[in-house]
Protein backbone atom coordinates (compact mmCIF):
# COMPACT_ATOMS: atom_id res chain seq x y z
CA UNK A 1 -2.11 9.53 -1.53
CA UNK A 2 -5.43 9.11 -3.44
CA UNK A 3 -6.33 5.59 -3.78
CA UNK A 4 -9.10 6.00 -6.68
CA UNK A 5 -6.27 6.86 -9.00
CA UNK A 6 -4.46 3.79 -8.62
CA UNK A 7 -4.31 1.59 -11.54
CA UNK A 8 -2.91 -1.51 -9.79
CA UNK A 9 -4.38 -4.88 -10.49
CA UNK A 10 -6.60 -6.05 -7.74
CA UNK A 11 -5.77 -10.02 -8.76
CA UNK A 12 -2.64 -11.51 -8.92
CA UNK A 13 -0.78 -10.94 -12.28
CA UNK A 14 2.79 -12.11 -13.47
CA UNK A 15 5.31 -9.86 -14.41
CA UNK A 16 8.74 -10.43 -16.20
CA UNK A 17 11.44 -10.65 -14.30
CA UNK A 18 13.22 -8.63 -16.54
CA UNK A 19 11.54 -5.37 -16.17
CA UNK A 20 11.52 -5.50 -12.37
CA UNK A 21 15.46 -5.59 -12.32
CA UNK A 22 16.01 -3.55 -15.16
CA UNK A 23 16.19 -0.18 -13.03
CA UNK A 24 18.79 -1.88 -10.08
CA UNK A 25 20.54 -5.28 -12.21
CA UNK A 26 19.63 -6.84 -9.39
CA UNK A 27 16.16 -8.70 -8.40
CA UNK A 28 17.12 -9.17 -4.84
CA UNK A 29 17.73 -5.45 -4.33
CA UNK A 30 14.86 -4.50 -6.48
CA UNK A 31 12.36 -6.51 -4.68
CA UNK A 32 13.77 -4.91 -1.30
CA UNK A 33 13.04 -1.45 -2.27
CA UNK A 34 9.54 -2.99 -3.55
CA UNK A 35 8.91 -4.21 0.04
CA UNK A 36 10.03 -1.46 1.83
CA UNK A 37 7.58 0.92 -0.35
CA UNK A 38 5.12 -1.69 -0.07
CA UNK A 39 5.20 -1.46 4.14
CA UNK A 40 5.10 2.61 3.44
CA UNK A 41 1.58 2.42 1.68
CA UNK A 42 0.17 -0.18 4.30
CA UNK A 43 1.21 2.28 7.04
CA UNK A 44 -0.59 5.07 4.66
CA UNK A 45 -3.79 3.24 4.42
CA UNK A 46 -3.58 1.41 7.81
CA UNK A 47 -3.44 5.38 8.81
CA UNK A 48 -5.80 6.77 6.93
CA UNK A 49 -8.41 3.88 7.34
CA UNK A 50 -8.02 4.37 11.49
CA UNK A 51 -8.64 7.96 11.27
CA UNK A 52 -11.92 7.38 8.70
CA UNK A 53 -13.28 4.86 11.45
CA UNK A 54 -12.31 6.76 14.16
CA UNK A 55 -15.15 9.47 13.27
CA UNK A 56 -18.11 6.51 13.76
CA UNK A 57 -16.78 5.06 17.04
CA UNK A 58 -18.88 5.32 19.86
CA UNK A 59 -17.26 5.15 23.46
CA UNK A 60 -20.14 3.50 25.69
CA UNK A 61 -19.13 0.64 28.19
CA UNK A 62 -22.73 -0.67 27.45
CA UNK A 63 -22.45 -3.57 24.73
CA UNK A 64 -26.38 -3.63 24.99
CA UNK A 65 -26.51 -1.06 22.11
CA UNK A 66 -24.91 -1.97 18.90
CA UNK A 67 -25.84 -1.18 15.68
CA UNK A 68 -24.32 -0.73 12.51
CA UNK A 69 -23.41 1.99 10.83
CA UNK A 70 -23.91 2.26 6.79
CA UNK A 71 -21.28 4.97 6.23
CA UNK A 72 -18.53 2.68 8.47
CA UNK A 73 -19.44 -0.44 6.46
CA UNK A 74 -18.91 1.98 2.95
CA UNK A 75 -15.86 3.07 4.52
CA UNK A 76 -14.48 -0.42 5.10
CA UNK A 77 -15.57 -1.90 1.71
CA UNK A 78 -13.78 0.52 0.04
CA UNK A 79 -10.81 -0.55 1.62
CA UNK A 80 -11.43 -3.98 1.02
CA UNK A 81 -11.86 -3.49 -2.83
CA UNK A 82 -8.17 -1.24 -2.77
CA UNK A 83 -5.23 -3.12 -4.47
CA UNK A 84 -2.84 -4.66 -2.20
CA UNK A 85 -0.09 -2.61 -0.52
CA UNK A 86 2.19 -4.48 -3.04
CA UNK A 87 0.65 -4.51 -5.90
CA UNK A 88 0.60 -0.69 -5.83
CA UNK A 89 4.46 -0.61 -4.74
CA UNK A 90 5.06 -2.74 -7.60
CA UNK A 91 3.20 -0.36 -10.07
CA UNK A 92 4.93 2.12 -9.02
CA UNK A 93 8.11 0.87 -9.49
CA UNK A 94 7.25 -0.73 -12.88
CA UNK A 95 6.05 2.95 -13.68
CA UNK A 96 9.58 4.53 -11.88
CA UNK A 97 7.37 6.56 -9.19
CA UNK A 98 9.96 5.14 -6.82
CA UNK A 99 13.49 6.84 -5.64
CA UNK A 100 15.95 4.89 -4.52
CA UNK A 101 19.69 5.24 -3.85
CA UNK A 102 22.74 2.42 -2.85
CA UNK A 103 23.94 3.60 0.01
CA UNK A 104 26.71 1.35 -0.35
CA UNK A 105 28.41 2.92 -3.60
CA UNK A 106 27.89 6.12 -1.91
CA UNK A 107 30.03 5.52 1.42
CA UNK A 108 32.82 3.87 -1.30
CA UNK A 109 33.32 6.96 -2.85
């Protein structure tokens, strides 16, 4: 996934009700797919964000020696400045980058 791209709001923003639940008819299922997305792309990030620090970590039992490292701390404010797991599961769905299926209507049939 490439964050830069991502045209979710960093601050909190309102949105109508209406054109959350417009793709389900229901806000409570709606805002479960939302979640669920939302715990996807903080797994993605938490992910990618381990593996980015991972390349700067030094394995010495000595805490005499610690310094900091510019390219970590550039690393780790550009996560910082990312929009919120949510907010980017909730652009997506707002912008219908999101499948989702009832499971429920299918096991009626």
């Amino acid at each position: 996934m490439d964050f830069k791209k991502i045209d979710a709001p960093v601050n909190t923003k309102t949105y109508n009700r209406n054109e959350i639940d417009k793709p389900t008819q229901n806000i409570y299922e709606a805002i479960s797919v939302i979640s669920r997305r939302a715990e996807q792309i903080n797994t993605e990030i938490r992910k990618e964000l381990i593996d980015k620090l991972e390349e700067f970590a030094t394995y010495n039992d000595s805490l005499e020696e610690i310094f900091e490292n510019k390219e970590q701390i550039e690393v780790s404010k550009f996560y910082e400045k990312l929009p919120k797991p949510h907010a980017i599961a909730v652009q997506e769905w707002l912008n219908e980058n999101i499948y989702f299926r009832n499971t429920e209507e299918e096991t009626q049939e």
